[in-house]
N, C-alpha and C. Protein backbone atom coordinates (compact mmCIF):
# COMPACT_ATOMS: atom_id res chain seq x y z
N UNK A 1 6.55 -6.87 1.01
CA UNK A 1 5.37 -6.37 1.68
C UNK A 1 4.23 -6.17 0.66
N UNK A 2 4.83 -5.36 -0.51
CA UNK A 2 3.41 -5.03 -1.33
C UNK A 2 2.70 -6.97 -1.94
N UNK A 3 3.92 -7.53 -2.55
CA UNK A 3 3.46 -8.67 -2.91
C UNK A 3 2.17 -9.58 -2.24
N UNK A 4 3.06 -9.60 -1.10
CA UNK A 4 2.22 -10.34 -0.10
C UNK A 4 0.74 -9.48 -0.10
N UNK A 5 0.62 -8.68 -0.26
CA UNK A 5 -0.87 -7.60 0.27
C UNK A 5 -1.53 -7.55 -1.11
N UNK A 6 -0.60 -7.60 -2.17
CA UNK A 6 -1.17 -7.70 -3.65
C UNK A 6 -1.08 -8.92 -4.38
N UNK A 7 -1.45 -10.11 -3.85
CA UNK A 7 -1.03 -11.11 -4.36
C UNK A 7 -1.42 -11.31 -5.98
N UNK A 8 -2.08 -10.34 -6.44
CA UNK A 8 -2.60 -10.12 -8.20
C UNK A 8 -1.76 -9.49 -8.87
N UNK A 9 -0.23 -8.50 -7.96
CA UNK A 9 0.23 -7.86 -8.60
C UNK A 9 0.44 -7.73 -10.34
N UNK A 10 0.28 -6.78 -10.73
CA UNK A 10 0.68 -6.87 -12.07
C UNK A 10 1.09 -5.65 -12.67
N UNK A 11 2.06 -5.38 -13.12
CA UNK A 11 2.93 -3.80 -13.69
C UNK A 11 2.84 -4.01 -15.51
N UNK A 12 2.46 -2.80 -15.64
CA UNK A 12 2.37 -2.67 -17.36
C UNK A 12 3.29 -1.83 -17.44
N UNK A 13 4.55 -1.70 -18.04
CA UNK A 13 5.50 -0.77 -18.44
C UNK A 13 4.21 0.63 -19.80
N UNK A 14 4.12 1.44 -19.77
CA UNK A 14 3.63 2.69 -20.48
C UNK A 14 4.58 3.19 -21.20
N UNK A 15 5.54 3.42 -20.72
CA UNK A 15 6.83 3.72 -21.34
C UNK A 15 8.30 3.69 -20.71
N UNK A 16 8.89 3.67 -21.66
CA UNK A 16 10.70 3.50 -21.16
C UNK A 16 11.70 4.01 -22.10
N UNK A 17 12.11 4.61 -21.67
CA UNK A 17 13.23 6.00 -22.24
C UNK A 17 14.82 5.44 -21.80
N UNK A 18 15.44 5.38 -22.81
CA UNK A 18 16.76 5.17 -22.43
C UNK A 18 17.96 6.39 -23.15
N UNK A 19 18.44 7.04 -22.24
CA UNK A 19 19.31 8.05 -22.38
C UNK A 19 20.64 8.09 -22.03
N UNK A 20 22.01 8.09 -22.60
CA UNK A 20 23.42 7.99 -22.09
C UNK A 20 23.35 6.81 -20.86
N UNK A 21 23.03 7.20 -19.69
CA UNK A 21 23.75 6.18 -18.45
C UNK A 21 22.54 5.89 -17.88
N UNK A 22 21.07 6.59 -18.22
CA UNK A 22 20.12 6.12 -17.20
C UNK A 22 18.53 5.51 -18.16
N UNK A 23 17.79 4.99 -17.59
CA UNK A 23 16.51 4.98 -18.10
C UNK A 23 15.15 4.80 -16.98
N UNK A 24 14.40 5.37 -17.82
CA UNK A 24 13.46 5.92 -16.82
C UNK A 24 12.13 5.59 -17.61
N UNK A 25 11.07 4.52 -16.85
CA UNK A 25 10.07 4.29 -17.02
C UNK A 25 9.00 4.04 -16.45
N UNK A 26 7.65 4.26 -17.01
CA UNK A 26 6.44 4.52 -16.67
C UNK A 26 5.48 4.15 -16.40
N UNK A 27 5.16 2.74 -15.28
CA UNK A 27 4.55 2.07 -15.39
C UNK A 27 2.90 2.06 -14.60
N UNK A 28 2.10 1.28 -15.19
CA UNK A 28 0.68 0.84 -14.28
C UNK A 28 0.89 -0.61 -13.36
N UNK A 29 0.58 0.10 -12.17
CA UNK A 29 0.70 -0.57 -11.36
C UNK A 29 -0.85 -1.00 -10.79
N UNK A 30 -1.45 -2.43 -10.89
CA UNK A 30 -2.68 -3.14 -10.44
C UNK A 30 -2.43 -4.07 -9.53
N UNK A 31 -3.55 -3.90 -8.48
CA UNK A 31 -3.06 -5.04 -7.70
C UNK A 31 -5.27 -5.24 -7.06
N UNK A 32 -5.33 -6.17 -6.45
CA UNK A 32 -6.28 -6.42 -5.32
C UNK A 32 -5.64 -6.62 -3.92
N UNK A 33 -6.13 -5.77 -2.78
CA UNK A 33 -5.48 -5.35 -0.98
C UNK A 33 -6.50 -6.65 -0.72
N UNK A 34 -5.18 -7.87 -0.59
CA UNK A 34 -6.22 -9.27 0.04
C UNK A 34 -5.23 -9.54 1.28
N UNK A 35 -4.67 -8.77 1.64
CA UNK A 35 -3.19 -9.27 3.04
C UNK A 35 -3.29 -7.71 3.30
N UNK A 36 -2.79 -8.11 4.79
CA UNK A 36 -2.24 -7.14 5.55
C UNK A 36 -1.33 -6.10 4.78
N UNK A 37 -1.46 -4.24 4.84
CA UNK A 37 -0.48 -3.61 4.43
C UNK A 37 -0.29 -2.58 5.07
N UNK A 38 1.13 -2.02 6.16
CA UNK A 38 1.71 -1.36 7.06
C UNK A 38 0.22 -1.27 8.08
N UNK A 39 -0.24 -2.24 8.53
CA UNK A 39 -1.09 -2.54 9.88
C UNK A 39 -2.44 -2.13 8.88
N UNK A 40 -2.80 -2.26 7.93
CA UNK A 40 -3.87 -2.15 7.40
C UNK A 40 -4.28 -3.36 6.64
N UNK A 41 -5.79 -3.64 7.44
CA UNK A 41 -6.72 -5.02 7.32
C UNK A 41 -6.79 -4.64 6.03
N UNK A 42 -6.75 -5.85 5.18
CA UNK A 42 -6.99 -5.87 3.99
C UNK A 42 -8.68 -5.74 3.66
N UNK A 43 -9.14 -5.10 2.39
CA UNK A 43 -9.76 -3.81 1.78
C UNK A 43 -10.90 -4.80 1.18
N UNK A 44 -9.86 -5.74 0.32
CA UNK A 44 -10.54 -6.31 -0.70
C UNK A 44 -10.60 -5.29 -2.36
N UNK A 45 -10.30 -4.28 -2.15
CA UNK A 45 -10.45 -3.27 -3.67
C UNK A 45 -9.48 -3.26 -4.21
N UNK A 46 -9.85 -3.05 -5.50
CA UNK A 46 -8.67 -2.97 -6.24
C UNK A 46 -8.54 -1.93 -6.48
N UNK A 47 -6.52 -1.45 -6.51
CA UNK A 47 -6.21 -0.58 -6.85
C UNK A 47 -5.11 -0.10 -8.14
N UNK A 48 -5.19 0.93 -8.93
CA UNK A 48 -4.47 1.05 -10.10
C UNK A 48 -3.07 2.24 -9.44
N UNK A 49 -2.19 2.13 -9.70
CA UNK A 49 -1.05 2.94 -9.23
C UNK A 49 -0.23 3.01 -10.24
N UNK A 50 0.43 4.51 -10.46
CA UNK A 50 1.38 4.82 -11.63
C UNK A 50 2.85 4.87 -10.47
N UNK A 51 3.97 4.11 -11.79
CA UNK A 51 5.31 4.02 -10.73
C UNK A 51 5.92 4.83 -11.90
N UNK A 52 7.02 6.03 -11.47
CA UNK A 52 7.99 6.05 -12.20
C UNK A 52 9.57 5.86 -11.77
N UNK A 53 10.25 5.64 -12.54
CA UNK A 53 11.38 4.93 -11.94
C UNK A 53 12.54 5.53 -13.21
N UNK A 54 13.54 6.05 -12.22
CA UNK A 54 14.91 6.60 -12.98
C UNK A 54 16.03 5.25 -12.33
N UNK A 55 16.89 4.84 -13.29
CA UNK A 55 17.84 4.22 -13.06
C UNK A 55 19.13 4.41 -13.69
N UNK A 56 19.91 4.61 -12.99
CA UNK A 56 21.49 4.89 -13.85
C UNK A 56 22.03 4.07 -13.80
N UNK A 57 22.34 3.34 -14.66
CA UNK A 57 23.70 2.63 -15.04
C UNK A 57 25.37 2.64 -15.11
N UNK A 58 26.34 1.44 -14.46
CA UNK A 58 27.61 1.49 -15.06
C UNK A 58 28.02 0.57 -14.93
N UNK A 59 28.75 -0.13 -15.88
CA UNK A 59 29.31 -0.96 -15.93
C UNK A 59 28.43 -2.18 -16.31
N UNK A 60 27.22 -2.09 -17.05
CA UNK A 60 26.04 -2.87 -16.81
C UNK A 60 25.64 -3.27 -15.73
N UNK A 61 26.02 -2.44 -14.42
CA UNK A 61 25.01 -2.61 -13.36
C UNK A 61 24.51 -1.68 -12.79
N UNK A 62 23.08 -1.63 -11.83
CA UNK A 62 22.46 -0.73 -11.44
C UNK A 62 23.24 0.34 -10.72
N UNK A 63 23.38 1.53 -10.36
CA UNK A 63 24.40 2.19 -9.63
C UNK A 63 23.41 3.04 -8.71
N UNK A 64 22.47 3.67 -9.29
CA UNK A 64 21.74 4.08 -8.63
C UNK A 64 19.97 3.86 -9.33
N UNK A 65 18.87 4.13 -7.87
CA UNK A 65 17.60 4.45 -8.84
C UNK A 65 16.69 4.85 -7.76
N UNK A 66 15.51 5.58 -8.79
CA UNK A 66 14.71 6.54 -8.08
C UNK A 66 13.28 6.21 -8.31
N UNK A 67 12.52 5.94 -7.39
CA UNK A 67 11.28 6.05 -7.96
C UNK A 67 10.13 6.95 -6.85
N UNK A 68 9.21 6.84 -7.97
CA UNK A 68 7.98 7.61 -7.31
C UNK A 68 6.74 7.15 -7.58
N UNK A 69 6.29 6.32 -6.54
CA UNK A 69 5.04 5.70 -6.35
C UNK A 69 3.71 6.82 -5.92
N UNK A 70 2.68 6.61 -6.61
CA UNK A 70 1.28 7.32 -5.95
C UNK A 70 0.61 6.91 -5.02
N UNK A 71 1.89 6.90 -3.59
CA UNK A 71 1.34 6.26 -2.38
C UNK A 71 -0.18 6.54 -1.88
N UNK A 72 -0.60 8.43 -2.12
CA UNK A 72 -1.47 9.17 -2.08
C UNK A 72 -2.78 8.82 -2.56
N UNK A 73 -2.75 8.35 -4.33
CA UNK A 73 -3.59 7.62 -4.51
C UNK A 73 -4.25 6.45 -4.53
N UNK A 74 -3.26 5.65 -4.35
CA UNK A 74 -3.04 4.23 -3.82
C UNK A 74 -3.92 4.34 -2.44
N UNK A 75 -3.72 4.88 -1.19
CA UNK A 75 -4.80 5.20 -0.05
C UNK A 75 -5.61 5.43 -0.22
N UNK A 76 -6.23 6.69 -0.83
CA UNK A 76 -7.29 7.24 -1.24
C UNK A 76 -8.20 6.21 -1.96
N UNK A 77 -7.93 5.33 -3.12
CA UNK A 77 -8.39 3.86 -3.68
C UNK A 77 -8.97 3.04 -2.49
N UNK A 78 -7.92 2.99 -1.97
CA UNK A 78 -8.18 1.90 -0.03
C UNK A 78 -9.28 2.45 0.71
N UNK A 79 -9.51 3.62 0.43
CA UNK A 79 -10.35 4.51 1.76
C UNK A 79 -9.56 4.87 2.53
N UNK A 80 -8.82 5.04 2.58
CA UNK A 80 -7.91 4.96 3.87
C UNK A 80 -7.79 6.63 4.29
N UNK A 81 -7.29 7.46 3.06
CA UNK A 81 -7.04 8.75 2.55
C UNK A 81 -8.26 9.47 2.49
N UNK A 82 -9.03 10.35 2.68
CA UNK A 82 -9.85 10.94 2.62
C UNK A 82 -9.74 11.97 1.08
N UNK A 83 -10.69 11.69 -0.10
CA UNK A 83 -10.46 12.67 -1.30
C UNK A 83 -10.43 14.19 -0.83
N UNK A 84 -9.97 14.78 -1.65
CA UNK A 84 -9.97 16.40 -1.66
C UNK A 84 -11.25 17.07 -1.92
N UNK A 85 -11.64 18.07 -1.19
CA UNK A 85 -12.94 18.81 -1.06
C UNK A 85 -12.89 19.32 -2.84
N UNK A 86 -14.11 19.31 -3.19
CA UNK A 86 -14.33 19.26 -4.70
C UNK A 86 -15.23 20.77 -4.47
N UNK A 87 -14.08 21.83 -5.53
CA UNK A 87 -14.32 23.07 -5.24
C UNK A 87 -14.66 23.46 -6.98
């Protein structure tokens, strides 16, 4: 879904931490909204998004993983989101 809507995608790793069984890294996420995304006409703007992502390992394979996208700001970029009253 995002691909298709970001066809510029591009992720910069910031950082990556590797600890006993898991690693967890920090990336910039860029794209331009030129496709459809969850029923939203594409924007045309570009947007910058931070991903972070925990992954555990075993056996050299993925076992589990977690991430956390700035869906919030990612909208807000779109227009979509309305910014916060500036107090």
């Amino acid at each position: 879904m995002y691909f298709k809507a970001f066809p510029d995608f591009h992720a910069e790793v910031e950082d990556l931490i590797a600890e006993g069984d898991r690693v967890v890294s920090r990336a910039t996420v860029r794209g331009t909204h030129k496709d459809e995304l969850m029923g939203m006409a594409p924007t045309g703007k570009q947007v910058t998004v931070t991903v972070i992502c925990i992954t555990r390992f075993a056996d050299n394979r993925i076992i589990e993983d977690w991430e956390l996208v700035d869906m919030f700001g990612m909208l807000q970029q779109l227009g979509v989101s309305p910014l916060p009253a500036q107090g």
